[in-house]
C-alpha atoms as a PDB file:
ATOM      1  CA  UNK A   1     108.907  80.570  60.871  1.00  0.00           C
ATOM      2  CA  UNK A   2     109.798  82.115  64.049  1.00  0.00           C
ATOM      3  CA  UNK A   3     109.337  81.826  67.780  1.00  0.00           C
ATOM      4  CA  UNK A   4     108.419  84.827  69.620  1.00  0.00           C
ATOM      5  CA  UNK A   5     108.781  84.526  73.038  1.00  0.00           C
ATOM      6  CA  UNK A   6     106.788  86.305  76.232  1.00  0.00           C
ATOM      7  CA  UNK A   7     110.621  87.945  76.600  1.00  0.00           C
ATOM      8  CA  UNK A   8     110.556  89.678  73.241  1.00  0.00           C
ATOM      9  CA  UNK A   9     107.316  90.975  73.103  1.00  0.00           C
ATOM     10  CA  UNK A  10     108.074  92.839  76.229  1.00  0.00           C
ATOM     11  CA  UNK A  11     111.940  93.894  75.409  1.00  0.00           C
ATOM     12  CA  UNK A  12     109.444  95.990  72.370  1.00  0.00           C
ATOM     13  CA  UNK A  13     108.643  97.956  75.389  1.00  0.00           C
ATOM     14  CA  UNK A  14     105.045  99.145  73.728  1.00  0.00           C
ATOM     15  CA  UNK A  15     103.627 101.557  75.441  1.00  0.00           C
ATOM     16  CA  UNK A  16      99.997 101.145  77.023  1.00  0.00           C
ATOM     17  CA  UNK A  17      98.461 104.173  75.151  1.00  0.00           C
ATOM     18  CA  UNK A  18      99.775 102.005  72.185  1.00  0.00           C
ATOM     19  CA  UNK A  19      97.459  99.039  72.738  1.00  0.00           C
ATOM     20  CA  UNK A  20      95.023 102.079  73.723  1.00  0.00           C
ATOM     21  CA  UNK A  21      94.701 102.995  70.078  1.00  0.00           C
ATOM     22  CA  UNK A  22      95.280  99.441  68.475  1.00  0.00           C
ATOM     23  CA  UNK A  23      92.321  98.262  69.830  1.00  0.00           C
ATOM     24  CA  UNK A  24      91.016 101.266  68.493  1.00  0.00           C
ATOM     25  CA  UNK A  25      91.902 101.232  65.453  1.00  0.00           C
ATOM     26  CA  UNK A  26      91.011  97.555  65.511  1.00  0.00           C
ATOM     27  CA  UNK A  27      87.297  97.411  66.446  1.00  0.00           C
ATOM     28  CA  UNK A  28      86.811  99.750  63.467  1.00  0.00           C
ATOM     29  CA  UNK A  29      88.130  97.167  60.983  1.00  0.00           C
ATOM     30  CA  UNK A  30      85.624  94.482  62.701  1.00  0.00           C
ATOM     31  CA  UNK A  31      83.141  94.520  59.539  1.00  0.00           C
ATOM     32  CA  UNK A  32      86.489  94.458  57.145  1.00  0.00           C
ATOM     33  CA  UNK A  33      87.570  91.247  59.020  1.00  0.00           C
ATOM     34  CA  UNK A  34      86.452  87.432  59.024  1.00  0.00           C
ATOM     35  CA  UNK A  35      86.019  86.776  62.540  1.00  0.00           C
ATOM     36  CA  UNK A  36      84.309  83.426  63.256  1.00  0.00           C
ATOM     37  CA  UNK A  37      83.167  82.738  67.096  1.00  0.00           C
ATOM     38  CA  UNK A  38      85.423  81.414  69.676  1.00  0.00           C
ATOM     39  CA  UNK A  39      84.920  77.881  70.065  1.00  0.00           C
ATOM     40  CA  UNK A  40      85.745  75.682  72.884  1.00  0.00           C
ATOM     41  CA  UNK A  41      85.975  72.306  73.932  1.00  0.00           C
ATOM     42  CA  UNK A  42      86.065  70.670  77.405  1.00  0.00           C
ATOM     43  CA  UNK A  43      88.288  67.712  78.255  1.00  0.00           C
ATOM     44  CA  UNK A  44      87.722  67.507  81.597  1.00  0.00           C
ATOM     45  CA  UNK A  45      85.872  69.443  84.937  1.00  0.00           C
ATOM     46  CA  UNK A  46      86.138  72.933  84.270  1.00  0.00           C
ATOM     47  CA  UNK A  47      88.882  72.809  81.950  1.00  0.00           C
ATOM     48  CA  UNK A  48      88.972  74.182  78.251  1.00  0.00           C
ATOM     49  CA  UNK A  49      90.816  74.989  75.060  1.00  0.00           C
ATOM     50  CA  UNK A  50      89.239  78.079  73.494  1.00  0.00           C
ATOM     51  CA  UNK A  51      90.288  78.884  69.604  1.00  0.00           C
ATOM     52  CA  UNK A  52      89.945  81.862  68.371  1.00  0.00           C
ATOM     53  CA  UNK A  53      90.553  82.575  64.779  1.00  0.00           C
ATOM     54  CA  UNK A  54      90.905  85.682  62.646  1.00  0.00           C
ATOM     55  CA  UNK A  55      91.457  87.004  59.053  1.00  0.00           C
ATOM     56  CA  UNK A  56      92.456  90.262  58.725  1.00  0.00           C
ATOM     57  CA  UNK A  57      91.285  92.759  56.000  1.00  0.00           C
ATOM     58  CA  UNK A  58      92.693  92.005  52.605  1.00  0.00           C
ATOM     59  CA  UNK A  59      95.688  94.911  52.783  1.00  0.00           C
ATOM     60  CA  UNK A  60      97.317  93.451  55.916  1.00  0.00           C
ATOM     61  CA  UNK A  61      97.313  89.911  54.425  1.00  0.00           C
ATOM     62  CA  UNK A  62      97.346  87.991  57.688  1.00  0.00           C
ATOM     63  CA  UNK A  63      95.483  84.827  59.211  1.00  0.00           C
ATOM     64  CA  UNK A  64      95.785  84.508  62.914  1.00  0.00           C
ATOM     65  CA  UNK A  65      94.675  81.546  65.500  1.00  0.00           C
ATOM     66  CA  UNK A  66      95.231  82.151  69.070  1.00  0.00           C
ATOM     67  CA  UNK A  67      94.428  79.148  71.827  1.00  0.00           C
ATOM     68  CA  UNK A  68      93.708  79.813  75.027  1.00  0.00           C
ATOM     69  CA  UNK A  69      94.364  76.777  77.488  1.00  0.00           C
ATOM     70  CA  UNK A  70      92.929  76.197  81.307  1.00  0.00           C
ATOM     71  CA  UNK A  71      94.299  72.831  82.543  1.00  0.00           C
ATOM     72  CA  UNK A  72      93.801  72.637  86.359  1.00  0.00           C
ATOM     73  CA  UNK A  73      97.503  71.962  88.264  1.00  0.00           C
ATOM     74  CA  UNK A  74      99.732  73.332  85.210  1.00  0.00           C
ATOM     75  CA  UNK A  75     101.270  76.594  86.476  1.00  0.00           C
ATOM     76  CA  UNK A  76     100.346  78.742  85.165  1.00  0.00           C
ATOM     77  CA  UNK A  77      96.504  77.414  84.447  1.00  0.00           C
ATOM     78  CA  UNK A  78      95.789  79.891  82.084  1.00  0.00           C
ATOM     79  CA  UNK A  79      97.666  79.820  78.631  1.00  0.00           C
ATOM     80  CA  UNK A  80      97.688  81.586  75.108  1.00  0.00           C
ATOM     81  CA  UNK A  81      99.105  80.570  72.327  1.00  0.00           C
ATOM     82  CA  UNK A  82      99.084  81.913  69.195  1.00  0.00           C
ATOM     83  CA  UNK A  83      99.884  81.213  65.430  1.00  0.00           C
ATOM     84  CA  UNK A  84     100.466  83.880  62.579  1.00  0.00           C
ATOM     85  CA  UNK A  85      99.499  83.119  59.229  1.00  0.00           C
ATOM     86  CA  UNK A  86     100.626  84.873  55.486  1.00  0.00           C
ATOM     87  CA  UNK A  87      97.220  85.164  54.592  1.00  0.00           C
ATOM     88  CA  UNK A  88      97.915  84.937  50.888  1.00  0.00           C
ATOM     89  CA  UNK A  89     100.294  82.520  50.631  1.00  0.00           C
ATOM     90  CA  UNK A  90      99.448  80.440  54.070  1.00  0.00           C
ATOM     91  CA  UNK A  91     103.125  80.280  55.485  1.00  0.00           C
ATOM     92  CA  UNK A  92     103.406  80.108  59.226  1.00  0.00           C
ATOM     93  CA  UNK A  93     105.067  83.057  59.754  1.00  0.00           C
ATOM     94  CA  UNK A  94     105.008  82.990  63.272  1.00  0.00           C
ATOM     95  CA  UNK A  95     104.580  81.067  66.704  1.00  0.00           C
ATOM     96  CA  UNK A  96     103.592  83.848  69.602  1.00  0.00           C
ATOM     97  CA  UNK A  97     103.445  83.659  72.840  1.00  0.00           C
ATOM     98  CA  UNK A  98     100.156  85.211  73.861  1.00  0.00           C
ATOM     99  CA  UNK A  99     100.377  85.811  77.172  1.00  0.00           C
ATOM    100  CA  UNK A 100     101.232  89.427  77.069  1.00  0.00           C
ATOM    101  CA  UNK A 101      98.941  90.334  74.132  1.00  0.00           C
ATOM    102  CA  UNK A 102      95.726  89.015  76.039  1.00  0.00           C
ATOM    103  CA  UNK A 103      96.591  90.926  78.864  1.00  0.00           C
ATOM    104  CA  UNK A 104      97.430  94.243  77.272  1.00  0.00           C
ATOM    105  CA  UNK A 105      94.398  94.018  75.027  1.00  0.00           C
ATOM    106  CA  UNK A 106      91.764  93.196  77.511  1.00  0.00           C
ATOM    107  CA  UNK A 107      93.099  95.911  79.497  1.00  0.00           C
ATOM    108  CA  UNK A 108      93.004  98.131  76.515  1.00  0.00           C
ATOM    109  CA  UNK A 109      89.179  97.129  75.147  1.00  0.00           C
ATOM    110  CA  UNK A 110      88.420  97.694  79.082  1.00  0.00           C
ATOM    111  CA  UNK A 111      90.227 101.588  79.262  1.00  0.00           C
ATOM    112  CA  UNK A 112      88.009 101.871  75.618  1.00  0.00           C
ATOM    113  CA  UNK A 113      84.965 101.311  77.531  1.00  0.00           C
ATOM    114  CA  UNK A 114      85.527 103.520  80.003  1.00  0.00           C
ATOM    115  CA  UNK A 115      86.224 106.264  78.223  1.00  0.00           C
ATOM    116  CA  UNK A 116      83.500 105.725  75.338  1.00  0.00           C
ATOM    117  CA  UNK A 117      80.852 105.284  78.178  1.00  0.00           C
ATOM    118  CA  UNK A 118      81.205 107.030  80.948  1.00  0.00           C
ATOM    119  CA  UNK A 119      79.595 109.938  81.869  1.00  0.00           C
ATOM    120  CA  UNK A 120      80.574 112.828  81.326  1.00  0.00           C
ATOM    121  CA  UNK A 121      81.741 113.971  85.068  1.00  0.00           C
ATOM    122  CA  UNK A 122      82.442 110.432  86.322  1.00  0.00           C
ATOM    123  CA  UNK A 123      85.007 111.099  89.082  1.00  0.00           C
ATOM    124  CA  UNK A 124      84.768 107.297  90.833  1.00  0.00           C
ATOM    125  CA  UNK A 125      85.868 103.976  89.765  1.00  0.00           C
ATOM    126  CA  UNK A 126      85.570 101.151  91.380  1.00  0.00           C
ATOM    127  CA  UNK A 127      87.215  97.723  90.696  1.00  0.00           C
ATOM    128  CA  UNK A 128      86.840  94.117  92.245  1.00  0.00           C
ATOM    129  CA  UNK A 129      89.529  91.801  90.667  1.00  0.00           C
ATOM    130  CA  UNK A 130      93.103  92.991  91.499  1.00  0.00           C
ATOM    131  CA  UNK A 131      94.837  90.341  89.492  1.00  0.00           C
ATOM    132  CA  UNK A 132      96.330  91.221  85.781  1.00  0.00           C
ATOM    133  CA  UNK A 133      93.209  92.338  83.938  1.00  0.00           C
ATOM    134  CA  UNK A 134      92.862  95.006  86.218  1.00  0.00           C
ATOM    135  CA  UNK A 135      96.375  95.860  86.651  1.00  0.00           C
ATOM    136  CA  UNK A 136      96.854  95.875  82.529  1.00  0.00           C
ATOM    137  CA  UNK A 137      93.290  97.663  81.841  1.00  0.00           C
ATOM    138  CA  UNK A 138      95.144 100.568  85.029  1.00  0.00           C
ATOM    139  CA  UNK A 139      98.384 100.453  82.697  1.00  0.00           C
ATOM    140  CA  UNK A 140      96.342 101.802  80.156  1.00  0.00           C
ATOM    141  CA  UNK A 141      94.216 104.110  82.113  1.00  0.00           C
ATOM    142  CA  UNK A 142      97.241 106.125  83.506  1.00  0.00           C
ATOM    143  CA  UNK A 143      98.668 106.349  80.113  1.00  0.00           C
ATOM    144  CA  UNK A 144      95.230 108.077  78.949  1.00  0.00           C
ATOM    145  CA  UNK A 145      95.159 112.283  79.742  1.00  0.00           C
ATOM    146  CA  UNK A 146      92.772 112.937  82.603  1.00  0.00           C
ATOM    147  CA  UNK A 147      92.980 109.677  84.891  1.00  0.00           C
ATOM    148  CA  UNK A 148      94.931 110.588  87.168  1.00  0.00           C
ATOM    149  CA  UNK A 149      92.301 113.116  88.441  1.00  0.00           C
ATOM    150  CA  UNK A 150      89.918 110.399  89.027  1.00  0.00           C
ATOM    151  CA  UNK A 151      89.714 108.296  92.429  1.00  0.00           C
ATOM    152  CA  UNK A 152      89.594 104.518  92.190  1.00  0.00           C
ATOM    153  CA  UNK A 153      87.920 102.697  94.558  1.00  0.00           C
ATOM    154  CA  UNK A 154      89.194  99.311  95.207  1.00  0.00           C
ATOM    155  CA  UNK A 155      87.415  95.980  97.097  1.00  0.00           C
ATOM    156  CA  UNK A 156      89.749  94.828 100.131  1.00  0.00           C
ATOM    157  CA  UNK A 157      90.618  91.582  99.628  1.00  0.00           C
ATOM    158  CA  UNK A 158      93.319  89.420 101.612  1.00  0.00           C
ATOM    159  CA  UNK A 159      96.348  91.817 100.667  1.00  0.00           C
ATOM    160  CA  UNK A 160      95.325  92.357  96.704  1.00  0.00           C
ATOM    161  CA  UNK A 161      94.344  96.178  97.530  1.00  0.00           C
ATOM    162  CA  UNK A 162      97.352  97.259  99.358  1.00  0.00           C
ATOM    163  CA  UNK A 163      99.722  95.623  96.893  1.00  0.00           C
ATOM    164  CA  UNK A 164      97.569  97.230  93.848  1.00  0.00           C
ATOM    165  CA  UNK A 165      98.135 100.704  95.499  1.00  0.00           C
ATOM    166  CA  UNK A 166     101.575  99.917  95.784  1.00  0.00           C
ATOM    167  CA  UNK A 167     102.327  98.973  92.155  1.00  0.00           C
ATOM    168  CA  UNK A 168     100.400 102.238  90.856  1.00  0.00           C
ATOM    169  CA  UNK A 169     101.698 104.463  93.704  1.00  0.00           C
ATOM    170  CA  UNK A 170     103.924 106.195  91.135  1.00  0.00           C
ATOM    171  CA  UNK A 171     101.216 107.591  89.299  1.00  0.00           C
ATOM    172  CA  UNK A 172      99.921 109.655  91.931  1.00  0.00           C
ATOM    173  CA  UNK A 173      96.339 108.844  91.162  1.00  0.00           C
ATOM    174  CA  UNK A 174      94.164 108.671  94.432  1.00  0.00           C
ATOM    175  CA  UNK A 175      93.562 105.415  96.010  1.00  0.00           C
ATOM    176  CA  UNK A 176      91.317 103.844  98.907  1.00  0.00           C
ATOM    177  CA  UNK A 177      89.904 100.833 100.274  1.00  0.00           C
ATOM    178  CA  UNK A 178      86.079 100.153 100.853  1.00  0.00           C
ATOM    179  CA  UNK A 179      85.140  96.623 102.612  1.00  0.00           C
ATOM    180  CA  UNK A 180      82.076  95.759 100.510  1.00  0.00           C
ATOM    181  CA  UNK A 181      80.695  95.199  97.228  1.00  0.00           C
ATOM    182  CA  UNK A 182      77.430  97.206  98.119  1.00  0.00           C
ATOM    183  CA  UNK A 183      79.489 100.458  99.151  1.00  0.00           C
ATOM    184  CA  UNK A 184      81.972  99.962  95.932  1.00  0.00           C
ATOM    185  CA  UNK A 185      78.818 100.159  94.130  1.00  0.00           C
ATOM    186  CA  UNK A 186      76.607 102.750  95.515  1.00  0.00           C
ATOM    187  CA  UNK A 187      79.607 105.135  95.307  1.00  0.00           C
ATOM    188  CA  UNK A 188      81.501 104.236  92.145  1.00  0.00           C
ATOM    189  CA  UNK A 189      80.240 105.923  88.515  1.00  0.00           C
ATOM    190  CA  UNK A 190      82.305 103.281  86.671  1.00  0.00           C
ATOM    191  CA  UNK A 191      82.638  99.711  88.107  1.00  0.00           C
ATOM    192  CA  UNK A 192      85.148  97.453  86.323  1.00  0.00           C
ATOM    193  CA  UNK A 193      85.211  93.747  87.462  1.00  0.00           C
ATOM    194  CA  UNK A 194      87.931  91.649  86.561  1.00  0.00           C
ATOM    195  CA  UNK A 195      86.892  88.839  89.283  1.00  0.00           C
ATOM    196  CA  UNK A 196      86.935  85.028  87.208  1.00  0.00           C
ATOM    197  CA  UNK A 197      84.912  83.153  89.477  1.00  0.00           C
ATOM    198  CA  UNK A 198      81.621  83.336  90.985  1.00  0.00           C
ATOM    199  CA  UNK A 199      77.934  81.847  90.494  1.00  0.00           C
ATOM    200  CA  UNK A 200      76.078  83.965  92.393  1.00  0.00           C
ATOM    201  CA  UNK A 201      75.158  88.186  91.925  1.00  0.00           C
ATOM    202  CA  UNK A 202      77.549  90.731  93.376  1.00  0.00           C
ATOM    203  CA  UNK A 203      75.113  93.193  94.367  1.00  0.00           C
ATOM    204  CA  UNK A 204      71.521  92.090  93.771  1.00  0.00           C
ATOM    205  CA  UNK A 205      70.248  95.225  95.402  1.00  0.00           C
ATOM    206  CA  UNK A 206      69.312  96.754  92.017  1.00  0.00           C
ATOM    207  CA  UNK A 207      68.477 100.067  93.520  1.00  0.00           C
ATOM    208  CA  UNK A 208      72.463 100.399  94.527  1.00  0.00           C
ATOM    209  CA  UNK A 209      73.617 100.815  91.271  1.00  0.00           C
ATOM    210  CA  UNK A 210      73.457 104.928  90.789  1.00  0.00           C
ATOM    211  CA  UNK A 211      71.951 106.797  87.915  1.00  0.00           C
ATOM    212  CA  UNK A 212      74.799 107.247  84.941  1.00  0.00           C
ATOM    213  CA  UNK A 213      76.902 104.070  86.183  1.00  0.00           C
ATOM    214  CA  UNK A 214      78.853 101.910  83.688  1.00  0.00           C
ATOM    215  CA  UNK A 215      79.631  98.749  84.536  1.00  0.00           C
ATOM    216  CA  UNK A 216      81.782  96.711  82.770  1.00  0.00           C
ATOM    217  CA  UNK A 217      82.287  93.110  83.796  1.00  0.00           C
ATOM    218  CA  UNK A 218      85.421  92.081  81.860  1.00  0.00           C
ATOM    219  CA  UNK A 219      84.942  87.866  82.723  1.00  0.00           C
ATOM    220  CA  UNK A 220      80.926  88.702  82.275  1.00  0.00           C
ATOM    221  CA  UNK A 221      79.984  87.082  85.618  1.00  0.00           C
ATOM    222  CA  UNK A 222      77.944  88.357  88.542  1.00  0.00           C
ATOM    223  CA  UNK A 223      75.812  90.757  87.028  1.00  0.00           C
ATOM    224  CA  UNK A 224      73.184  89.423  85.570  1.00  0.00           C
ATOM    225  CA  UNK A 225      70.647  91.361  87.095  1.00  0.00           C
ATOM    226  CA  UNK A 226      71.747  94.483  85.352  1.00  0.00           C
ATOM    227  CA  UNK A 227      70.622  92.762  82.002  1.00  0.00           C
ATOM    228  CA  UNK A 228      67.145  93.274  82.802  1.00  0.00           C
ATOM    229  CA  UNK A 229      66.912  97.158  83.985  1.00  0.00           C
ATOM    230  CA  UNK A 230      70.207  99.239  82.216  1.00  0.00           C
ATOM    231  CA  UNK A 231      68.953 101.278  79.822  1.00  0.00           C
ATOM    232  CA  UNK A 232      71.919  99.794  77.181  1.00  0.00           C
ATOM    233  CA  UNK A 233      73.730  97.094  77.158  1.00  0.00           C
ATOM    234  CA  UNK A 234      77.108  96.792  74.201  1.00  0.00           C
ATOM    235  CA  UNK A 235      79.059  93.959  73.650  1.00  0.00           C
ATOM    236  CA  UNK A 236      82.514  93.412  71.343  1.00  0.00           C
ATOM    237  CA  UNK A 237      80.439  91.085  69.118  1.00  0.00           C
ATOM    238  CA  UNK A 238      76.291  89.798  69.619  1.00  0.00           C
ATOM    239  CA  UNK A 239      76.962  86.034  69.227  1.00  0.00           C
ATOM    240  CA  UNK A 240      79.235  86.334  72.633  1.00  0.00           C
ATOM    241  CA  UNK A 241      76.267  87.789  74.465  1.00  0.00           C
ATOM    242  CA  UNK A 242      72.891  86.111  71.916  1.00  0.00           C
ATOM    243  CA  UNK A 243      73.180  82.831  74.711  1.00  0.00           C
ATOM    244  CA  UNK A 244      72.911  85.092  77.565  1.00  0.00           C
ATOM    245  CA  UNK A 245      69.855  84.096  79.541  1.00  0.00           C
ATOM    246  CA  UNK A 246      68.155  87.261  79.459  1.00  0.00           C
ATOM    247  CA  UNK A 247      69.316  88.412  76.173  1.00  0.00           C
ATOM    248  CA  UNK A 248      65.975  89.215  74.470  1.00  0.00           C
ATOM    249  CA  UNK A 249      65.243  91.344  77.708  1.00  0.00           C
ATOM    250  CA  UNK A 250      68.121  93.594  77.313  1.00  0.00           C
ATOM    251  CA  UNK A 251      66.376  97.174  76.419  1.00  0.00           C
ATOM    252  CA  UNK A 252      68.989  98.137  74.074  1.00  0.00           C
ATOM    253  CA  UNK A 253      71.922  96.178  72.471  1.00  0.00           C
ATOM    254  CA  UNK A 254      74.182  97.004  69.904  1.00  0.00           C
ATOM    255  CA  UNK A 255      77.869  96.353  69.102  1.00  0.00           C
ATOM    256  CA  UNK A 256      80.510  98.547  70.396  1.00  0.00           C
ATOM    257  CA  UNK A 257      82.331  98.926  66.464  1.00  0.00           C
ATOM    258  CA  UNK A 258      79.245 100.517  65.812  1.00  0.00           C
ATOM    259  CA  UNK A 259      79.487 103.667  68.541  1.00  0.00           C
ATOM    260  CA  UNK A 260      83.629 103.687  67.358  1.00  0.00           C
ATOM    261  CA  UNK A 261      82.690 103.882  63.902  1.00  0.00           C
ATOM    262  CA  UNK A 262      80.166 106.927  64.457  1.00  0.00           C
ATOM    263  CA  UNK A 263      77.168 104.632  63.712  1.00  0.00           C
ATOM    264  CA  UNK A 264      75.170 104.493  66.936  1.00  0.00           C
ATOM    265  CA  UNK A 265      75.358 107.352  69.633  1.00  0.00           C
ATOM    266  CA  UNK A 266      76.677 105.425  72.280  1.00  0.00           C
ATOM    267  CA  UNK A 267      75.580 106.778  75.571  1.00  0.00           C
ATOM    268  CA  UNK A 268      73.038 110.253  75.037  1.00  0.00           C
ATOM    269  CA  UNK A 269      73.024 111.363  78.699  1.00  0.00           C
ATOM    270  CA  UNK A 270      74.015 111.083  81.787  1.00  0.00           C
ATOM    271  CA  UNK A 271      71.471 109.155  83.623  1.00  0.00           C
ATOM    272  CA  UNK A 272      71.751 106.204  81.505  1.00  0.00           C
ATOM    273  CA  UNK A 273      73.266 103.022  83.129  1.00  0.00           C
ATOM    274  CA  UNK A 274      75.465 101.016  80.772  1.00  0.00           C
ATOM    275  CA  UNK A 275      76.871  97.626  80.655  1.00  0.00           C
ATOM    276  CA  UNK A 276      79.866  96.756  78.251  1.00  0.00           C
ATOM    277  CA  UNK A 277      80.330  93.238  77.641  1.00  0.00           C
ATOM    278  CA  UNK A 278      83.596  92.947  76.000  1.00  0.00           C
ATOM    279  CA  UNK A 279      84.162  88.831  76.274  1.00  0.00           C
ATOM    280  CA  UNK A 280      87.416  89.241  74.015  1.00  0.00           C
ATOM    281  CA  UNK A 281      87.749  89.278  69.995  1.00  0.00           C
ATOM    282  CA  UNK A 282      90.668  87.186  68.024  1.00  0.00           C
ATOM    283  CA  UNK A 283      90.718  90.310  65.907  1.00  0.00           C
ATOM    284  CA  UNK A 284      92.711  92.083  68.903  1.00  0.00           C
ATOM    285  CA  UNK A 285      95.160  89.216  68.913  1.00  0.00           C
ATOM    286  CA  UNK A 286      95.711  89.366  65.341  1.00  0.00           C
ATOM    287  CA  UNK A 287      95.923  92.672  65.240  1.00  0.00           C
ATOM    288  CA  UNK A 288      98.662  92.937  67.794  1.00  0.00           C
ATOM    289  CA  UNK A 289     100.586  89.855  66.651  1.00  0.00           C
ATOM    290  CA  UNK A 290     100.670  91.218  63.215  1.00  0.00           C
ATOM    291  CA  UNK A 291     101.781  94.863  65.160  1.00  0.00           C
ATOM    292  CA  UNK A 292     104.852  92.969  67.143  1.00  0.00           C
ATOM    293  CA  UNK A 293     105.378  90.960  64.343  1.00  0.00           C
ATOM    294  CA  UNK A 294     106.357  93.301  61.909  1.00  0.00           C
ATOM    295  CA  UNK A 295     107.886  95.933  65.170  1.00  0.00           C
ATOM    296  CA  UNK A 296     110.381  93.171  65.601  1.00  0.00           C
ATOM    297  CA  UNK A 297     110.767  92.339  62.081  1.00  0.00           C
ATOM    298  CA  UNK A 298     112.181  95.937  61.599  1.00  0.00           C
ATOM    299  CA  UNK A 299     114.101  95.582  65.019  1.00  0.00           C
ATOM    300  CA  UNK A 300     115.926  92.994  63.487  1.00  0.00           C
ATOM    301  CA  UNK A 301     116.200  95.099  60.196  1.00  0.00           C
ATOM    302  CA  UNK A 302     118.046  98.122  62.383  1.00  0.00           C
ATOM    303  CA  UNK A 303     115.231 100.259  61.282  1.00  0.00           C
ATOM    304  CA  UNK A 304     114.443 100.464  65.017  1.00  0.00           C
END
């Protein structure tokens, strides 16, 4: 059994247009898979340990549980852990650090989104959250042909904007500041919110959100009001979004494997407003531990 540290995953050095297509490639072998819901339990407050299993399809012979810790006062608060199985003969093969991997592929699912939805001439996006979903899902965006053409919008807050425009500066992509919620969304045709916290709306002035606009709110909070007038609504996988509280009201729902895999049309023109609910799938995780997995199993071979 081996330990993979944080350290090693990243020393791969795999490139963001690389976790682009493994999520890909992933979400089409969701019906292939065994992938029971997440469950969590709640020690204490707001704490929780989330597991999230997955089996793999039968030729890649893996078994994968990742955790995913919040314990108020531990630095970091947030934590993933994750264990890789031999499917076949149930050998712990290995112990991952999953740190990096929920990162990259929450950014990745995220950059998906974007470019499955969108419309076709979206030139805006906007993002609230400047922390490492939305710096990971911009790794991945930048990576993709055609983004750098494209102005991002970005909510001020404290310093988060000016540092964000900092770390992407090299890209060239265009950059600026707006001051409020209501003007990021009445001029963006792509929101992406990465914020974790909130129990109120963002922007409850329905009539703000343009014709054609895709939101996607990565940590699914603060737009709840969308549920009940976009004209579609996708998620990674209907029993993260069934307990929604205005789930039955959602005008059209369907899983985003089934646009990938050629099955529904996705979006059909572009006046529709979209919401992608993408709450996170152990299938990613096991799909990129078994991809590190074996890229540093053939490191270690010399075959790399």
């Amino acid at each position: 059994m081996k330990i993979i540290t944080n350290q090693e995953i990243e020393s791969l050095g795999i490139n963001p247009a690389t976790c682009y297509q493994w999520v890909q490639e992933s979400f089409k072998m969701k019906y292939d898979s065994q992938l029971p819901a997440k469950m969590s339990v709640h020690p204490q407050g707001i704490d929780f340990y989330t597991t999230m299993p997955c089996l793999l399809p039968q030729r890649y012979d893996f078994f994968s549980a990742k955790v995913v810790s919040r314990i108020a006062g531990r630095k970091p608060a947030l934590k993933s852990d994750l264990m890789l199985f031999r499917a076949s003969t149930g050998e712990l093969r290995a112990m991952m650090d999953g740190d990096w991997i929920t990162s990259m592929r929450t950014g990745a699912v995220a950059a998906l989104a974007i470019q499955t939805f969108q419309k076709s001439d979206a030139q805006t996006y906007g993002i609230l959250g400047l922390g490492n979903t939305a710096h990971a899902t911009m790794k991945v965006l930048t990576a993709l042909p055609n983004t750098t053409k494209k102005t991002i919008k970005l909510l001020q807050y404290k310093n988060q904007a000016e540092k964000f425009m900092q770390d992407f500066h090299h890209t060239g992509i265009r950059m600026e500041t707006v001051t409020s919620i209501e003007e990021l969304v009445a001029s963006s045709d792509v929101i992406l919110s990465c914020i974790t916290e909130t129990t109120e709306l963002l922007c409850p002035q329905d009539k703000l959100f343009p014709k054609g606009v895709l939101v996607i709110p990565v940590h699914t909070r603060g737009f709840q009001n969308c549920d009940l007038f976009f004209d579609k609504v996708y998620a990674d996988d209907m029993d993260h979004v069934k307990g929604f509280k205005y789930f039955s009201k959602f005008k059209q729902f369907d899983e985003f494997s089934h646009v990938l895999l050629g099955q529904n049309p996705g979006r059909t023109n572009d006046s529709e407003r979209i919401l992608s609910y993408n709450i996170g799938l152990g299938l990613h995780d096991a799909f990129f531990a078994y991809k590190i997995y074996t890229l540093l199993q053939d490191k270690q071979s010399g075959l790399h």
